[in-house]
PDB file of N, CA and C in Angstrom:
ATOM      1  N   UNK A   1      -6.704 -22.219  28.590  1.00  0.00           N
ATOM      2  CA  UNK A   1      -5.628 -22.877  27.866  1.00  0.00           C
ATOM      3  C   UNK A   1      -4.848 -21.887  27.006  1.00  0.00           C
ATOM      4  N   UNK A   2      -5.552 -20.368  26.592  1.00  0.00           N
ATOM      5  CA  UNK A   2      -5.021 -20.027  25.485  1.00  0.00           C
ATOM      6  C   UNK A   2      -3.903 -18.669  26.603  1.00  0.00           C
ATOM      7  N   UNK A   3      -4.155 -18.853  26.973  1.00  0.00           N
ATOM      8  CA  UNK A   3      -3.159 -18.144  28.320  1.00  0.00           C
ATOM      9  C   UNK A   3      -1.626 -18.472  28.733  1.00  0.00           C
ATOM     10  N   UNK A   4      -2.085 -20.042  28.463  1.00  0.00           N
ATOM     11  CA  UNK A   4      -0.611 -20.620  29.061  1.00  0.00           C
ATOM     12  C   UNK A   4      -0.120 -20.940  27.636  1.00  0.00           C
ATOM     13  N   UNK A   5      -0.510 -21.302  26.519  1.00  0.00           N
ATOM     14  CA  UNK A   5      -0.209 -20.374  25.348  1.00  0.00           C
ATOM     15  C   UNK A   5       0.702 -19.536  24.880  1.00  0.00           C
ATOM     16  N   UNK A   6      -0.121 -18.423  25.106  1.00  0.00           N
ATOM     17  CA  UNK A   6       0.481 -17.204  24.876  1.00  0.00           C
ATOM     18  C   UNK A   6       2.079 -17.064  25.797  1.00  0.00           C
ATOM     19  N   UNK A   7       1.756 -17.434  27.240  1.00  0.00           N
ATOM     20  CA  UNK A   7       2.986 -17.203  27.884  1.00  0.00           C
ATOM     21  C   UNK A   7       3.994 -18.157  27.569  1.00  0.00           C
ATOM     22  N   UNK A   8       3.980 -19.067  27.244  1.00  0.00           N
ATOM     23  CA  UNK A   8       4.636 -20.336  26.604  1.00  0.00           C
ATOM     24  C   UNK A   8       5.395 -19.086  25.393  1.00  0.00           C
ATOM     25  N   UNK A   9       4.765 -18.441  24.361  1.00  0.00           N
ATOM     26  CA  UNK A   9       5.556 -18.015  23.371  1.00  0.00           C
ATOM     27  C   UNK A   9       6.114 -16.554  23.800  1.00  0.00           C
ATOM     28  N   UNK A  10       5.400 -15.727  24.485  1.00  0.00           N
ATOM     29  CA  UNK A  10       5.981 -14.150  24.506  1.00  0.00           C
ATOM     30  C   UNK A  10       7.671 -13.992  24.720  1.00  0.00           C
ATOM     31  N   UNK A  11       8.488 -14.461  25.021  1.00  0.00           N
ATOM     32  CA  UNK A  11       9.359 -14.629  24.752  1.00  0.00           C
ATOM     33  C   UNK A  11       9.827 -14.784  23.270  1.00  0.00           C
ATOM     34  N   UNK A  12       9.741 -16.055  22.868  1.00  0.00           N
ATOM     35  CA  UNK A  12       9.589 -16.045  21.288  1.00  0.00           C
ATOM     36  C   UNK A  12       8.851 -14.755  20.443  1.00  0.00           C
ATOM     37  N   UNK A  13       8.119 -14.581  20.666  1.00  0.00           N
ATOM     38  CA  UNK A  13       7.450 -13.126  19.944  1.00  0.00           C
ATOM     39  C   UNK A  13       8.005 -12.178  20.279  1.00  0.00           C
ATOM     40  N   UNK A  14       8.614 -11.634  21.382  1.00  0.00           N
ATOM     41  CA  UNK A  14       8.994 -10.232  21.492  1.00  0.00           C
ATOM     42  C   UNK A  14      10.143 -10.199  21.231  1.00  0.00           C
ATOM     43  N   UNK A  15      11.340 -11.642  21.092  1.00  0.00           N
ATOM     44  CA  UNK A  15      12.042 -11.937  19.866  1.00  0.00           C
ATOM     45  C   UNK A  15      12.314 -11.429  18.300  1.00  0.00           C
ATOM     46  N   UNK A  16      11.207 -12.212  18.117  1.00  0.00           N
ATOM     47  CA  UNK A  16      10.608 -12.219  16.495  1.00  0.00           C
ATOM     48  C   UNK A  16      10.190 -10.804  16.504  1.00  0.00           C
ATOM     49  N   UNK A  17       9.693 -10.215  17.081  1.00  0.00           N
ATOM     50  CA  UNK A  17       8.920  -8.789  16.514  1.00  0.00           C
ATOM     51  C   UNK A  17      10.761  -8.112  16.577  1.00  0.00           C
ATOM     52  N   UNK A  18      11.124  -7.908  17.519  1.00  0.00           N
ATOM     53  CA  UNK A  18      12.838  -7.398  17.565  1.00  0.00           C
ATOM     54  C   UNK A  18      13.321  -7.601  16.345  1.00  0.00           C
ATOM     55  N   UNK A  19      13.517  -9.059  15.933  1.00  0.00           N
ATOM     56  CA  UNK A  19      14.189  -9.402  14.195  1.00  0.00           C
ATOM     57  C   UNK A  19      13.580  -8.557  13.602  1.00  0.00           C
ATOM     58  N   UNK A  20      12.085  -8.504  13.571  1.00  0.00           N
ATOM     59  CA  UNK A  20      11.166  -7.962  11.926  1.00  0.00           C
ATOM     60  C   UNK A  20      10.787  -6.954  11.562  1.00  0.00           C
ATOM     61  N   UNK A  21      10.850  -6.119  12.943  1.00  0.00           N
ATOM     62  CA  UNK A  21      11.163  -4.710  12.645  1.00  0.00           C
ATOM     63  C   UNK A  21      12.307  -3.782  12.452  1.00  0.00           C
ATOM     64  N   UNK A  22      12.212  -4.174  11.207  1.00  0.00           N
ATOM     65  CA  UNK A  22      13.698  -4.201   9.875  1.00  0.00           C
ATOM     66  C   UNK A  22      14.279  -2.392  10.644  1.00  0.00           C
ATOM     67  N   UNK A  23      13.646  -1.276  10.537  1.00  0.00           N
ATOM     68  CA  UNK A  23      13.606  -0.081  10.648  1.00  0.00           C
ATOM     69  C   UNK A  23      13.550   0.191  11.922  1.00  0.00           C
ATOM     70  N   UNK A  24      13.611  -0.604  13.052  1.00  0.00           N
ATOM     71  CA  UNK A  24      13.396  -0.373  14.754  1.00  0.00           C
ATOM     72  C   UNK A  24      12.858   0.719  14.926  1.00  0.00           C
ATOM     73  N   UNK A  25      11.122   1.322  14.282  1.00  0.00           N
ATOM     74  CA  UNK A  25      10.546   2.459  14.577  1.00  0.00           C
ATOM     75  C   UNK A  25       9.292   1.934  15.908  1.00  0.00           C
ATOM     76  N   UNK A  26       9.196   0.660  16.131  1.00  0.00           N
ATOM     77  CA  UNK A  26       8.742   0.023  16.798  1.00  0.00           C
ATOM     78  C   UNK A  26       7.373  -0.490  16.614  1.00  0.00           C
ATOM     79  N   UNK A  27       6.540  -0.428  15.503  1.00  0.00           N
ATOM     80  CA  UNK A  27       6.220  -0.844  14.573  1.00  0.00           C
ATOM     81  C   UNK A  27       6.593  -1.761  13.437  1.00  0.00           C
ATOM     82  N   UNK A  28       5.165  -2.889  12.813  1.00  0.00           N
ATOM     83  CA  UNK A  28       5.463  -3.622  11.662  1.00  0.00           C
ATOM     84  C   UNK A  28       4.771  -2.885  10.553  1.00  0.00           C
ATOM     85  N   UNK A  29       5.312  -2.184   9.616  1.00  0.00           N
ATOM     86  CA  UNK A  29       4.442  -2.315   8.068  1.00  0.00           C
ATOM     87  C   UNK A  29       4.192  -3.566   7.632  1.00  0.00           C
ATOM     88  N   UNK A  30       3.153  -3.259   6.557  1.00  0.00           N
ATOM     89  CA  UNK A  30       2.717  -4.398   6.278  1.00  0.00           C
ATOM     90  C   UNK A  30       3.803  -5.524   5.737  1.00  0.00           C
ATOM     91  N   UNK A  31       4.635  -5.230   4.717  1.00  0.00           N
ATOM     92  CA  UNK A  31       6.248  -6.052   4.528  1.00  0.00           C
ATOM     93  C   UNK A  31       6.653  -7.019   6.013  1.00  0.00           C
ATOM     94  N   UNK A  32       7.176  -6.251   6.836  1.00  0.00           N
ATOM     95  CA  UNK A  32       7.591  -6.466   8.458  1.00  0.00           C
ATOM     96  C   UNK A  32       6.585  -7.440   8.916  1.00  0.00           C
ATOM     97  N   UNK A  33       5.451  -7.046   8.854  1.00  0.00           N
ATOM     98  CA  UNK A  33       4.120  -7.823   9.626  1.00  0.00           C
ATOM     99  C   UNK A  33       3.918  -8.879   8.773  1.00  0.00           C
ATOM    100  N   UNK A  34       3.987  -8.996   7.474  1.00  0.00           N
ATOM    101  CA  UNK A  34       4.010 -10.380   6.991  1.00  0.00           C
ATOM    102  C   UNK A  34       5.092 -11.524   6.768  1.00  0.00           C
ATOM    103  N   UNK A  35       6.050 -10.786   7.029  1.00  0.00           N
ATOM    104  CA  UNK A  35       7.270 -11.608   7.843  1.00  0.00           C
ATOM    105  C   UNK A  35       7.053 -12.556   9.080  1.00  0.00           C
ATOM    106  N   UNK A  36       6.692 -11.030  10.098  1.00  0.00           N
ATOM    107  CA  UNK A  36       6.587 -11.617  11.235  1.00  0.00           C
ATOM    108  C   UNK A  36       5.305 -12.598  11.572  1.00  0.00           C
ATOM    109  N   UNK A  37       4.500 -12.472  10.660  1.00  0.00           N
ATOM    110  CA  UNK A  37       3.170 -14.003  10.733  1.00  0.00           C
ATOM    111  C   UNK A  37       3.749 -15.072  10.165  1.00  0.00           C
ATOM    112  N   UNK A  38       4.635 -14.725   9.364  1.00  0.00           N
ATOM    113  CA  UNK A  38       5.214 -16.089   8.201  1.00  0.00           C
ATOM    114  C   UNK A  38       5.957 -17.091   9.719  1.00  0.00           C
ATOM    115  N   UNK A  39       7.014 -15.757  10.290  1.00  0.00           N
ATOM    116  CA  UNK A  39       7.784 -16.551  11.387  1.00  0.00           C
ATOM    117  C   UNK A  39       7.346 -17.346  12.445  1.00  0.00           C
ATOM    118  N   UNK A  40       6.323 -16.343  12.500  1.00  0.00           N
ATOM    119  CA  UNK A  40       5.370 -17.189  13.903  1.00  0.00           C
ATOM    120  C   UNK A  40       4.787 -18.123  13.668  1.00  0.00           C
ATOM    121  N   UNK A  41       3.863 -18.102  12.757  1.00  0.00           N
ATOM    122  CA  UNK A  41       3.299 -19.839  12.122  1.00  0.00           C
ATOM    123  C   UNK A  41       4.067 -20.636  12.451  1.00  0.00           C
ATOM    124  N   UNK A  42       5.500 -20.667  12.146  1.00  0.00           N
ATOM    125  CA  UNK A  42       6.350 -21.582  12.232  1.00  0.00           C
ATOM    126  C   UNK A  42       6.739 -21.784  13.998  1.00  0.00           C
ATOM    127  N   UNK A  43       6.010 -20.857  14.900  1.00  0.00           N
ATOM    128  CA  UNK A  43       6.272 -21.918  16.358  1.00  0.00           C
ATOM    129  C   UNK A  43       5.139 -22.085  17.115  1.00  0.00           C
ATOM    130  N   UNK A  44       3.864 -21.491  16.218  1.00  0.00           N
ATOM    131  CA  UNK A  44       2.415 -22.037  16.719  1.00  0.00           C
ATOM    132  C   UNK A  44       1.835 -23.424  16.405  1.00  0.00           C
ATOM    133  N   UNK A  45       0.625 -23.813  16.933  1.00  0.00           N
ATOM    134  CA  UNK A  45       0.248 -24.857  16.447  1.00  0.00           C
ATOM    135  C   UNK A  45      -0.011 -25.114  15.419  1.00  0.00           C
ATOM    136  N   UNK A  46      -0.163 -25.937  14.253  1.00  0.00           N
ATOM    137  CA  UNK A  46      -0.702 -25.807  13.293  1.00  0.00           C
ATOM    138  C   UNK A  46      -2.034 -25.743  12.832  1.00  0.00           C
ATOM    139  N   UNK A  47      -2.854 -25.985  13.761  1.00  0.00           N
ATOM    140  CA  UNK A  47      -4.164 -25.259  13.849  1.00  0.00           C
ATOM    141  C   UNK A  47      -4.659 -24.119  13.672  1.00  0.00           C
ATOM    142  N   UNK A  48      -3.598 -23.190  14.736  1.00  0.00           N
ATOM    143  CA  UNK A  48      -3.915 -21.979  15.441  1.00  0.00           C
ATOM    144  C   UNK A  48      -2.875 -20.961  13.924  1.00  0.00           C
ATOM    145  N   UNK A  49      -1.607 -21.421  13.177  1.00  0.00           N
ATOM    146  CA  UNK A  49      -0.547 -21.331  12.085  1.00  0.00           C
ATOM    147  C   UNK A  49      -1.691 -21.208  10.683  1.00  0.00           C
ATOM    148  N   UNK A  50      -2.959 -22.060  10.662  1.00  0.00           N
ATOM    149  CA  UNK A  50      -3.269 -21.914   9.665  1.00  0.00           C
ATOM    150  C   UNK A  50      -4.855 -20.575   9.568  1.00  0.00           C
ATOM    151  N   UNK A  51      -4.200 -20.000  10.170  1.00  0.00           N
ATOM    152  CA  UNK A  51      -5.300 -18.572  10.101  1.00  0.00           C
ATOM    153  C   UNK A  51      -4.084 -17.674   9.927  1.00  0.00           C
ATOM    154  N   UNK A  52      -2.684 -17.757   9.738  1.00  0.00           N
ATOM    155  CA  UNK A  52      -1.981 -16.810   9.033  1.00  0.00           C
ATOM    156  C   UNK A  52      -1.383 -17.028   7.844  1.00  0.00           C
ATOM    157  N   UNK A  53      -2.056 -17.354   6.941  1.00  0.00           N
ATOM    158  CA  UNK A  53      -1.232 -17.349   5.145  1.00  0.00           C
ATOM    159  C   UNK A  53      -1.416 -16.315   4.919  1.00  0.00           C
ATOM    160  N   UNK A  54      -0.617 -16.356   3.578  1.00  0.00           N
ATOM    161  CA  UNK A  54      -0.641 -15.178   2.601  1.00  0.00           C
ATOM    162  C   UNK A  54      -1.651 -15.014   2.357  1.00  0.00           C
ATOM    163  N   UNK A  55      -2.770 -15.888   1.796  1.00  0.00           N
ATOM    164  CA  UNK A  55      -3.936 -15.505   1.343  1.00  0.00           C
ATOM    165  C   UNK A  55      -4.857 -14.798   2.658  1.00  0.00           C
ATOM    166  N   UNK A  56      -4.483 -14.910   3.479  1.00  0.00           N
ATOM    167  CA  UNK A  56      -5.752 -14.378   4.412  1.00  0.00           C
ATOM    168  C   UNK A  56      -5.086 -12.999   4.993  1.00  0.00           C
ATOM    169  N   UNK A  57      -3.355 -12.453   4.885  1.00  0.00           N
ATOM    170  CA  UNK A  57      -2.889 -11.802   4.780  1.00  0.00           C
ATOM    171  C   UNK A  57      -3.400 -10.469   5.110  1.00  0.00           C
ATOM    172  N   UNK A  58      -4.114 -10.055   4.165  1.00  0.00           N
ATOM    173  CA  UNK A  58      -4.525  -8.578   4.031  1.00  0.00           C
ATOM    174  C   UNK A  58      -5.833  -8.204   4.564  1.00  0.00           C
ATOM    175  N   UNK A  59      -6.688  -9.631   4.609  1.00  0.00           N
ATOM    176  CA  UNK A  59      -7.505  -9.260   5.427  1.00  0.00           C
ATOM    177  C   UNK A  59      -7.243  -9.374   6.794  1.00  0.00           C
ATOM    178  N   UNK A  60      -6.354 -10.028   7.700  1.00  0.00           N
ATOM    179  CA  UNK A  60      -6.176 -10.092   8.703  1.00  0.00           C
ATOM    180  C   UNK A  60      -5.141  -8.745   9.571  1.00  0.00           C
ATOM    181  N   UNK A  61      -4.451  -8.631   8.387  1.00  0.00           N
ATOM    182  CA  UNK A  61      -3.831  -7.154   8.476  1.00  0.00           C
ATOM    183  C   UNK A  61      -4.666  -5.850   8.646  1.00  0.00           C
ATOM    184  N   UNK A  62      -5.431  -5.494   7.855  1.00  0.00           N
ATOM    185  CA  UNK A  62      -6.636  -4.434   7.740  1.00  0.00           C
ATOM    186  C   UNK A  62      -7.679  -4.456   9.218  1.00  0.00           C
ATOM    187  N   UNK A  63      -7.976  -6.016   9.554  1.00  0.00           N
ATOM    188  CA  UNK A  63      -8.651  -6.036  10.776  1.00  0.00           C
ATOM    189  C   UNK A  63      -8.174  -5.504  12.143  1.00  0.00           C
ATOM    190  N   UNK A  64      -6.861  -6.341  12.145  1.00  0.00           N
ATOM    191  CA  UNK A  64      -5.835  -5.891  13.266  1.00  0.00           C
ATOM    192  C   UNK A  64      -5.240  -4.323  13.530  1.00  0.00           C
ATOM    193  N   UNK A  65      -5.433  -3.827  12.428  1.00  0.00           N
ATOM    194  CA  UNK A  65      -4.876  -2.494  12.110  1.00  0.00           C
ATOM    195  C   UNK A  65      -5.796  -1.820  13.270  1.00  0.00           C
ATOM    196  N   UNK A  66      -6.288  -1.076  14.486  1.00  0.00           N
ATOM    197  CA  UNK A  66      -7.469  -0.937  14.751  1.00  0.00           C
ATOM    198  C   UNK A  66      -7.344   0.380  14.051  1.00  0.00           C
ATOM    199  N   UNK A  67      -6.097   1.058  14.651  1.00  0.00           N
ATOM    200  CA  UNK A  67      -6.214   3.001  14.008  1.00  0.00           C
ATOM    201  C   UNK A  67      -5.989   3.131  12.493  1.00  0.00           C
ATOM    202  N   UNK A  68      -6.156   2.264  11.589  1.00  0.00           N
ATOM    203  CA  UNK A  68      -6.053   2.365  10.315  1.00  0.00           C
ATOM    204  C   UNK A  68      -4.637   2.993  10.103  1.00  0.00           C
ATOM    205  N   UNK A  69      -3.780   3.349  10.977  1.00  0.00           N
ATOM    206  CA  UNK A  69      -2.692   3.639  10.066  1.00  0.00           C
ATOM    207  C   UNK A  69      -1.269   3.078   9.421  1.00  0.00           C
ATOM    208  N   UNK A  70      -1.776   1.974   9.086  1.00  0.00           N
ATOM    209  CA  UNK A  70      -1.183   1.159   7.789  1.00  0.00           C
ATOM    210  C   UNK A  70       0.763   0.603   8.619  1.00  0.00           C
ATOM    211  N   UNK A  71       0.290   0.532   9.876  1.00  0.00           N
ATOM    212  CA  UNK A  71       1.181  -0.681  10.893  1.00  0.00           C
ATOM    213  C   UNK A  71       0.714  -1.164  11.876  1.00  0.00           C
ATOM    214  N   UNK A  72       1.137  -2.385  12.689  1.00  0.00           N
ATOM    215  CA  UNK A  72       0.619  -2.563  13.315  1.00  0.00           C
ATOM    216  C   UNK A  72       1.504  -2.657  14.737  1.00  0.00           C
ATOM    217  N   UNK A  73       0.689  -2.038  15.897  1.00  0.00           N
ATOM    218  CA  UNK A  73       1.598  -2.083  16.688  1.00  0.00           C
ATOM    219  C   UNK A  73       1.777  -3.318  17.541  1.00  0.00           C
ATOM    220  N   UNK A  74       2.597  -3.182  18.997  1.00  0.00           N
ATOM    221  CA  UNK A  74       2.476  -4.408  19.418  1.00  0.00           C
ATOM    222  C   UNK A  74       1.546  -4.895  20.160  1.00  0.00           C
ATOM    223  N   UNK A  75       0.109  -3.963  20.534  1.00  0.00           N
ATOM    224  CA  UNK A  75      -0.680  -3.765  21.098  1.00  0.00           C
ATOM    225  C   UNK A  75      -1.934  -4.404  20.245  1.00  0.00           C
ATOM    226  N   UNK A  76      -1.799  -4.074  18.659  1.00  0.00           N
ATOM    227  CA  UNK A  76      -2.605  -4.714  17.961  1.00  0.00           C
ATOM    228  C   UNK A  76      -2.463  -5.945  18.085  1.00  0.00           C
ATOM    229  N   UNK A  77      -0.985  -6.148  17.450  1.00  0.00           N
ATOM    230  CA  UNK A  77      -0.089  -7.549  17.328  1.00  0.00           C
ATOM    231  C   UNK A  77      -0.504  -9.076  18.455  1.00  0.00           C
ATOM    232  N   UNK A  78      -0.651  -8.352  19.530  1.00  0.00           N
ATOM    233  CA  UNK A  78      -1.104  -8.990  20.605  1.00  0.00           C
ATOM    234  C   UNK A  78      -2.739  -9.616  20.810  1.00  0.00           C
ATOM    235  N   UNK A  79      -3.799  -8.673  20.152  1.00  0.00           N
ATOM    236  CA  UNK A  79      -5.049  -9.051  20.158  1.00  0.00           C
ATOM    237  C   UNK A  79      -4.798 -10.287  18.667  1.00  0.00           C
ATOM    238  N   UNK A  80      -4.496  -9.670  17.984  1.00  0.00           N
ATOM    239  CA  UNK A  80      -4.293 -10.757  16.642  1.00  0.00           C
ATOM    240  C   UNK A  80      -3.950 -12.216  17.526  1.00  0.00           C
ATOM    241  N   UNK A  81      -2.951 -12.117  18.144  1.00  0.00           N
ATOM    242  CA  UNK A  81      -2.156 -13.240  18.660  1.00  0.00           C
ATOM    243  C   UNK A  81      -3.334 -14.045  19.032  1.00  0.00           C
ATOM    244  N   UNK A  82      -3.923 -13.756  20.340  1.00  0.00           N
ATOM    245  CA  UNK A  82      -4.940 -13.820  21.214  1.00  0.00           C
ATOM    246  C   UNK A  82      -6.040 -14.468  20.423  1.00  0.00           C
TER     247      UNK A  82
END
């Protein structure tokens, strides 16, 4: 189910990541990346919407990060999704 999902939105996301990467280095900093969770909540389920707040923010950022270097790409972006 979480397949047809995902393909249901990648369109929408590779959208949204286009808008939020303010600096088109192709990368989100953390600013950018908490944009772009704020946006997406808003076309996920609300189930699946409420594992991205602010409050869970930084830890979900830090996890996703895998190479620690303080963006995330779209490669991370994608397991997060997932």
């Amino acid at each position: 189910m979480l397949g047809d999902y995902t393909k249901h939105i990648k369109g929408d996301v590779d959208e949204l990541w286009e808008q939020k990467d303010a600096d088109k280095n192709g990368y989100l900093d953390r600013e950018e990346a908490k944009k772009f969770l704020n946006a997406l909540s808003g076309i996920m389920e609300p189930e699946r919407a409420a594992n991205y707040t602010d409050s869970a923010f930084e830890r979900v950022f830090t996890k996703f990060d895998e190479d620690k270097n303080g963006f995330l790409e779209k490669s991370e972006m994608a397991v997060l999704i997932k």
